[in-house]
C-alpha atoms as a PDB file:
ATOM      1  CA  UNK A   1       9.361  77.962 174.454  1.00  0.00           C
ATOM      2  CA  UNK A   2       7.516  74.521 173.480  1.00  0.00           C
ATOM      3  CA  UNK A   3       6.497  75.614 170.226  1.00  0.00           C
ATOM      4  CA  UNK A   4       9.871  74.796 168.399  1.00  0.00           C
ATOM      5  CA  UNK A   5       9.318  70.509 168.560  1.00  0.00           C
ATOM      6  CA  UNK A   6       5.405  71.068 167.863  1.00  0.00           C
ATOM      7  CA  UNK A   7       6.801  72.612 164.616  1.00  0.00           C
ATOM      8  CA  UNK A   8       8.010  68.355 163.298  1.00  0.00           C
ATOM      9  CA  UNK A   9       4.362  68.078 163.126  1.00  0.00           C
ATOM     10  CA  UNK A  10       3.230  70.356 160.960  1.00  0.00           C
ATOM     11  CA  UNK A  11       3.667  68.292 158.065  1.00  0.00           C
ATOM     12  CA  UNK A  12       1.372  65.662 159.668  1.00  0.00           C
ATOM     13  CA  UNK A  13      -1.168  68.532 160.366  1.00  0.00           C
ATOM     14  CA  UNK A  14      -0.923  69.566 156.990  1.00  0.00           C
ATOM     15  CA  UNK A  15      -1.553  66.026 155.613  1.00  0.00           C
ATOM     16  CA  UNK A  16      -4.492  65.899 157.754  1.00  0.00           C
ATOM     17  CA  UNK A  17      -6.080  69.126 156.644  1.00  0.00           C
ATOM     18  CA  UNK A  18      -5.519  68.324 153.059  1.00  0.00           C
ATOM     19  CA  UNK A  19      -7.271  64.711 153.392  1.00  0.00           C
ATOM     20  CA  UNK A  20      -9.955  66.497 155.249  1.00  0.00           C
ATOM     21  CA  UNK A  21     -10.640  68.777 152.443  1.00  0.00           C
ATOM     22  CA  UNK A  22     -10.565  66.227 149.382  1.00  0.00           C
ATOM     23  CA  UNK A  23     -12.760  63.820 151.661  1.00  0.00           C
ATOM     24  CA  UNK A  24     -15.063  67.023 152.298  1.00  0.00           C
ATOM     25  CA  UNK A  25     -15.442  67.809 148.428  1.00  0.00           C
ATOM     26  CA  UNK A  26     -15.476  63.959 147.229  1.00  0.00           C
ATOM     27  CA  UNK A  27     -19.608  63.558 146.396  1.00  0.00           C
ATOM     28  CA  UNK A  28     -18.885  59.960 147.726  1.00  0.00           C
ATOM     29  CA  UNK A  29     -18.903  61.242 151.141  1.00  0.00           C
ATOM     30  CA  UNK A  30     -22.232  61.462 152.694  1.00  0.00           C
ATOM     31  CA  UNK A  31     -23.730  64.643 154.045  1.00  0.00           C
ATOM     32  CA  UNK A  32     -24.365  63.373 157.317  1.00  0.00           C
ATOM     33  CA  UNK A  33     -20.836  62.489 157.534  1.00  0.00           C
ATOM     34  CA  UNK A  34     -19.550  66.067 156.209  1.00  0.00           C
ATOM     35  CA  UNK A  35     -21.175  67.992 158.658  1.00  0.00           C
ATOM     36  CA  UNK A  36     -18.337  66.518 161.427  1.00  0.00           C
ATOM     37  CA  UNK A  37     -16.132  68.901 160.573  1.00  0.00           C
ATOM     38  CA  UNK A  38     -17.796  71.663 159.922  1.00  0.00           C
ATOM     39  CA  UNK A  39     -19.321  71.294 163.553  1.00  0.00           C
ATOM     40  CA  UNK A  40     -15.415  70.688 164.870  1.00  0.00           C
ATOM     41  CA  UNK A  41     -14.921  74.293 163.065  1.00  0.00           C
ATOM     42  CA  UNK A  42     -17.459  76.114 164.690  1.00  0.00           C
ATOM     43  CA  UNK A  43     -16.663  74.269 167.968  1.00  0.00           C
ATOM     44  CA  UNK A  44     -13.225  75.990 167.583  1.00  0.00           C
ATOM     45  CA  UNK A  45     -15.003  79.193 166.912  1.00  0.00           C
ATOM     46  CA  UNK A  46     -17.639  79.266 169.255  1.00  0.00           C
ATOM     47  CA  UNK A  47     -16.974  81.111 172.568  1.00  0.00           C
ATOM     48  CA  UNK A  48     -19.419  78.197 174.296  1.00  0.00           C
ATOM     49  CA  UNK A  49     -16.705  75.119 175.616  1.00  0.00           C
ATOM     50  CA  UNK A  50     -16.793  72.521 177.824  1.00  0.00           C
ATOM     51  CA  UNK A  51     -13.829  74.193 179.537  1.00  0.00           C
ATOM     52  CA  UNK A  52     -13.368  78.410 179.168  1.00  0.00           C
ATOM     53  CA  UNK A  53     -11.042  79.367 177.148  1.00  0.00           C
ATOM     54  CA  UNK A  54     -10.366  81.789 179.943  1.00  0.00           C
ATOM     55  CA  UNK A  55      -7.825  78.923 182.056  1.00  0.00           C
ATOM     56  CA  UNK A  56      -5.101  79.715 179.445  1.00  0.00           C
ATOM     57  CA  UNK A  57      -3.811  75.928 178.358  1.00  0.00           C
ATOM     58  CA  UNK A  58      -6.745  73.331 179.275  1.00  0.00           C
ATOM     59  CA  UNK A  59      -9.076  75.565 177.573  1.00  0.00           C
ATOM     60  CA  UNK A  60      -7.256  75.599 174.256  1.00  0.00           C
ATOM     61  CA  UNK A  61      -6.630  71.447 175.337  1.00  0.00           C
ATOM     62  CA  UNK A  62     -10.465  70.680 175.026  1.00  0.00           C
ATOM     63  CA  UNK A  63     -10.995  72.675 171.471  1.00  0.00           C
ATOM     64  CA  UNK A  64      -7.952  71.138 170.378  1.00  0.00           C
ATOM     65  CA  UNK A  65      -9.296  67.190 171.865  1.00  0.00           C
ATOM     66  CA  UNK A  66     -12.700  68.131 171.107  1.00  0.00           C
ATOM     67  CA  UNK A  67     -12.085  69.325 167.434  1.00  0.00           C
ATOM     68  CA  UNK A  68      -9.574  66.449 166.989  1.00  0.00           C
ATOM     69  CA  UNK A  69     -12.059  63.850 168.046  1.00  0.00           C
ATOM     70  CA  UNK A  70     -14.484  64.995 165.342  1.00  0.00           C
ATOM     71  CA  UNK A  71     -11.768  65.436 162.379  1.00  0.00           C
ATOM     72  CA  UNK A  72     -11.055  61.282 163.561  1.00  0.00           C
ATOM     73  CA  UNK A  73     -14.191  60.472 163.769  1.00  0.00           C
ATOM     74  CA  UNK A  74     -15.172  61.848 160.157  1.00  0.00           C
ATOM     75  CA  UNK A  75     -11.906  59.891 159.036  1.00  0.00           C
ATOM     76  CA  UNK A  76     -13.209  56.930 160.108  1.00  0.00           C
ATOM     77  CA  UNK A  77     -16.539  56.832 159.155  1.00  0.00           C
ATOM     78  CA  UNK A  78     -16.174  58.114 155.232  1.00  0.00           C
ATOM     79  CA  UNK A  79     -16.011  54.929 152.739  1.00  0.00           C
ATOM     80  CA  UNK A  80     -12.611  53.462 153.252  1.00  0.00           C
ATOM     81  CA  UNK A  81     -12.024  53.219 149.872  1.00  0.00           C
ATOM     82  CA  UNK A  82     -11.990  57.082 149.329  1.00  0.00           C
ATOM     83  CA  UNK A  83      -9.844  57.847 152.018  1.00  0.00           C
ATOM     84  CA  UNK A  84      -7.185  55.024 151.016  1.00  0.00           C
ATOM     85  CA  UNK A  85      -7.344  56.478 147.685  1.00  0.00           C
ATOM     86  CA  UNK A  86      -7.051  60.394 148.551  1.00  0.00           C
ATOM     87  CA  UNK A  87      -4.048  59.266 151.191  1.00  0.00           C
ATOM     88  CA  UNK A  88      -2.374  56.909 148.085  1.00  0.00           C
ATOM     89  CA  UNK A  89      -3.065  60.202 145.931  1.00  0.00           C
ATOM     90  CA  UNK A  90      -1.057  62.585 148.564  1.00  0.00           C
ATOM     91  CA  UNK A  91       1.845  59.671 148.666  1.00  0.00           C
ATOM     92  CA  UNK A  92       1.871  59.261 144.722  1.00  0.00           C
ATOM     93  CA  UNK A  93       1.716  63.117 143.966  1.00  0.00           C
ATOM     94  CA  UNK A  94       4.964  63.115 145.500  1.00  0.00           C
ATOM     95  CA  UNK A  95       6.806  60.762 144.035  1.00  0.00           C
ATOM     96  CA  UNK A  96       5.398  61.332 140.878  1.00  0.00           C
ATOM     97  CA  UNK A  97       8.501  60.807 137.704  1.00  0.00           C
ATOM     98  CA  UNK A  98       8.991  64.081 135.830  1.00  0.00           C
ATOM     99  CA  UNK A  99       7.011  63.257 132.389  1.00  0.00           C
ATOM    100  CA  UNK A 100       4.906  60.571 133.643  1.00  0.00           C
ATOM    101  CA  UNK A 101       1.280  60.695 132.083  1.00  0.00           C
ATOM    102  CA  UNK A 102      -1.150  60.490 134.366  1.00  0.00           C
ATOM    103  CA  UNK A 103      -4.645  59.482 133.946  1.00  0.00           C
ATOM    104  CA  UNK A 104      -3.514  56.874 130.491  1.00  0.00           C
ATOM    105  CA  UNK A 105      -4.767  53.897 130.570  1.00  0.00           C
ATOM    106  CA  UNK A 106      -3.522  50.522 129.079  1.00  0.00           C
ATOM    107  CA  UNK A 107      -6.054  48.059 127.839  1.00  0.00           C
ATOM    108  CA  UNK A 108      -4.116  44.471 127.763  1.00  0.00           C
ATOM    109  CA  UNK A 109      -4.510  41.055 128.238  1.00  0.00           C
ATOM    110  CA  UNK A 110      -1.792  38.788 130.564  1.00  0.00           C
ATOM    111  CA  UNK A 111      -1.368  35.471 131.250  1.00  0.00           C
ATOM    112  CA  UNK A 112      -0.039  33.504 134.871  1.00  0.00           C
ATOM    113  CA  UNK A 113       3.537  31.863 133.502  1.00  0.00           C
ATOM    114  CA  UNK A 114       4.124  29.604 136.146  1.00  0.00           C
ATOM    115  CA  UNK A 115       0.951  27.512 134.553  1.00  0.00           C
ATOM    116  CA  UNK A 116       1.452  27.181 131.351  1.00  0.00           C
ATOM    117  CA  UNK A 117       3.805  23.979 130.069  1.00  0.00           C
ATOM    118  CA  UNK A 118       7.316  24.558 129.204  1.00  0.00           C
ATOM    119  CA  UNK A 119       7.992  24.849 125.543  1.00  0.00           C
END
């Protein structure tokens, strides 16, 4: 069975789904550009496809392509800046140190050393 190495990309699939999602509920996305995957959803549900689902493995091919396609395309078309920050967010939410604060912020002042005259 082939379904054992498709299993070293579930993590990616699950990245995916969970960028999706933020990027769906982030009111910086536009509408227009929300309805992507709710139309690659009901593509996926929808008994009408460009190939039957009937011919066992190219008709699951073309909902998976298909679907795929429109999850990309709404990935590339929402404001860059919110998807680099939801992907940083995933990454940092990892990695985060146990007791870290998060969300305090430090009000300061710095200066560029390699300027300023020896003393």
């Amino acid at each position: 069975m082939r379904a054992i190495p498709l299993l070293r990309y579930f993590p990616l699939i699950l990245s995916a789904i969970r960028l999706a999602w933020g990027l769906f509920l982030d009111r910086r996305v536009g509408v227009r550009i929300k309805l992507l995957p709710i139309l690659a959803i009901l593509y996926v549900l929808s008994p009408l496809d460009l190939l039957p689902d009937i011919i066992p493995v190219v008709g699951w091919m073309d909902d998976l392509i298909v679907a795929g396609g429109l999850l990309l395309l709404f990935f590339v078309l929402a404001p860059r800046a919110v998807v680099l920050e939801r992907l940083r967010g995933q990454v940092e939410r990892g990695r985060e140190e146990p007791g870290s604060k998060t969300g305090e912020t430090v009000d300061s002042t710095f200066r560029h050393a390699d300027n300023d005259r020896p003393r």
